[in-house]
Protein backbone atom coordinates (compact mmCIF):
# COMPACT_ATOMS: atom_id res chain seq x y z
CA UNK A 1 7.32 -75.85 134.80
CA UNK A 2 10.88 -75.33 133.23
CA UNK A 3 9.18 -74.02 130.03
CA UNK A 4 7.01 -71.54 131.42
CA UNK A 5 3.92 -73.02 129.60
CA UNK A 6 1.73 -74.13 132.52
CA UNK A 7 2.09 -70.11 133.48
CA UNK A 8 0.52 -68.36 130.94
CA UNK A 9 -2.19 -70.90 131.03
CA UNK A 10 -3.28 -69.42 134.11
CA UNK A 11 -5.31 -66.54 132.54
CA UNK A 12 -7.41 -69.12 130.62
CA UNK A 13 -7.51 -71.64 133.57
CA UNK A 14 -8.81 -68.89 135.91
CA UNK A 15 -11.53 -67.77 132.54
CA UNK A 16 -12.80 -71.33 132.26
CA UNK A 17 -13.31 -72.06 135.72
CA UNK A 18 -15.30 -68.63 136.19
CA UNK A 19 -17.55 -68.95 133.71
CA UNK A 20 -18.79 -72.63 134.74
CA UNK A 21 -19.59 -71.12 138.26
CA UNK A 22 -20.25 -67.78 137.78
CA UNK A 23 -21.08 -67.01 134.18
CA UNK A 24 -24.24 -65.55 134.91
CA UNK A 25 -22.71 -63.08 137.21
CA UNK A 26 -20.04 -61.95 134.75
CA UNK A 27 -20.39 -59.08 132.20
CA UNK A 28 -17.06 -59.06 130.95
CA UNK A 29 -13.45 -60.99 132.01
CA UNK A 30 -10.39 -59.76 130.40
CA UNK A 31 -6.58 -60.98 131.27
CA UNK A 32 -3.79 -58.49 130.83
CA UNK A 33 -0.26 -57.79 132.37
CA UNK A 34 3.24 -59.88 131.78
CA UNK A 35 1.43 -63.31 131.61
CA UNK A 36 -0.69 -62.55 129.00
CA UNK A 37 1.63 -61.09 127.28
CA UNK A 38 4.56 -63.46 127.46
CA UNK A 39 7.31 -61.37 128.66
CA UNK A 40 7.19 -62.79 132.26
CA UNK A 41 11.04 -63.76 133.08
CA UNK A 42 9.90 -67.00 134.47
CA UNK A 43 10.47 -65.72 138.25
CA UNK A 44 7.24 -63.65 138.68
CA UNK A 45 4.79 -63.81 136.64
CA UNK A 46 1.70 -61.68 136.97
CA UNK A 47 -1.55 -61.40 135.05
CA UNK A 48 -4.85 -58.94 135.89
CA UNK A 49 -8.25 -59.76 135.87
CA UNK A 50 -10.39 -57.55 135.10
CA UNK A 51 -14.10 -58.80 135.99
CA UNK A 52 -17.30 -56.76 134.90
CA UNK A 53 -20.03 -57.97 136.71
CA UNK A 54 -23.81 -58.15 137.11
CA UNK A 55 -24.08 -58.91 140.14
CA UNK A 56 -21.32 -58.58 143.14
CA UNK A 57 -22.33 -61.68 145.28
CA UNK A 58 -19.83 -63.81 143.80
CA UNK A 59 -17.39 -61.53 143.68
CA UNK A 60 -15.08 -63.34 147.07
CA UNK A 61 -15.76 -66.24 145.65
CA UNK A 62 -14.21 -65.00 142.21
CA UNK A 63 -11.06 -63.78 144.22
CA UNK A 64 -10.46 -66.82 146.00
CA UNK A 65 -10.59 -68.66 143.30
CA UNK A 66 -7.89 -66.40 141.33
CA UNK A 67 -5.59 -67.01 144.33
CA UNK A 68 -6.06 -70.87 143.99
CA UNK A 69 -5.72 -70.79 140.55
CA UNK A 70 -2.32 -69.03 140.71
CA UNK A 71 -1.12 -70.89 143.21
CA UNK A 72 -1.78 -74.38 140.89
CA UNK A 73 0.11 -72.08 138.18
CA UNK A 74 2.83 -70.15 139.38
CA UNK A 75 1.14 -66.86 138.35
CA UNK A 76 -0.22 -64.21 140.67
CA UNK A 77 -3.67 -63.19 139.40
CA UNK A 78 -4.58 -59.97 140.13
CA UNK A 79 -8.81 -58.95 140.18
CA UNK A 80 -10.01 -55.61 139.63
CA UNK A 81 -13.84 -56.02 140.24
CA UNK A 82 -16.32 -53.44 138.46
CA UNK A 83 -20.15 -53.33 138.91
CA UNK A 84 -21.88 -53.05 135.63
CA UNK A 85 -22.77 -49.50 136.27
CA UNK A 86 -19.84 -48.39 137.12
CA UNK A 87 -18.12 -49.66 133.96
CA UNK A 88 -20.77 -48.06 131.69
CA UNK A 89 -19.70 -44.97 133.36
CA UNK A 90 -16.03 -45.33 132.86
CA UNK A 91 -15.81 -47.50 129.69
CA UNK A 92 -13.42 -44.82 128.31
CA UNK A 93 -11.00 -44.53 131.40
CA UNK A 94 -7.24 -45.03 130.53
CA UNK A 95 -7.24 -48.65 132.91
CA UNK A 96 -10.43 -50.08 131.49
CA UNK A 97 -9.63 -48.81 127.75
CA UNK A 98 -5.56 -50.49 128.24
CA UNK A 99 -7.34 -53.75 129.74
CA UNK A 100 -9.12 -54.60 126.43
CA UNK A 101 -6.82 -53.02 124.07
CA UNK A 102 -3.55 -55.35 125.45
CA UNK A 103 -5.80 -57.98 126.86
CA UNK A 104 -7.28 -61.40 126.83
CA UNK A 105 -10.94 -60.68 126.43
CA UNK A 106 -12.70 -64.14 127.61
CA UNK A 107 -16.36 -62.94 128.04
C-alpha cells in the first residue's frame, strides 16, 4: 500500500458495494475530501460520503459498511446522511453545492 493506490480506491469500493445492497434506498452518493482528490500525504487519508436517500432504514447499515470499507483501505470514510426531502430543500447550501462541484458523483 506503498503507492497509495489501494486508498483512493476506497471511494469507489465503498460506491459499488452500496449500490448492490442498497441501491434502491439511495438518491444520490457523492465522494469528496483529500482521497478523492489525491492530495492525501499517504498518512491520513480521508474521503466524505455524502448519501441522499429515499428511505433511512439502511442508513446504519450504510455507515457500518463505510467503516469496514476504510478499514480494508486505509481511508477513513466519512457519511453525511440526507433524507430526500431535506436535500430538495437545501440543494443550494454551500456543503451540498461543494460536495458535487469537487466530488465523485456515483449515483
Amino acid at each position: 500500500m506503498s503507492d497509495g493506490s489501494k486508498r483512493t480506491d476506497a471511494p469507489a469500493a465503498f460506491a459499488e458495494r452500496a449500490r448492490a445492497e442498497y441501491g434502491e434506498s439511495i438518491r444520490h452518493l457523492v465522494a469528496f475530501g483529500s482521497a478523492v482528490r489525491g492530495d492525501d500525504r499517504d498518512v491520513h487519508s480521508e474521503a466524505e460520503l455524502l448519501l441522499v436517500l429515499e428511505d433511512l432504514e439502511p442508513e446504519r447499515e450504510l455507515e457500518a459498511l463505510a467503516r469496514e470499507v476504510g478499514l480494508e483501505h486505509g481511508t477513513v470514510l466519512e457519511v453525511h446522511v440526507l433524507p430526500t426531502e431535506r436535500y430538495e430543500e437545501r440543494e443550494d447550501h454551500e456543503f451540498v453545492e461543494r460536495a458535487f462541484a469537487e466530488g465523485e458523483v456515483y449515483v
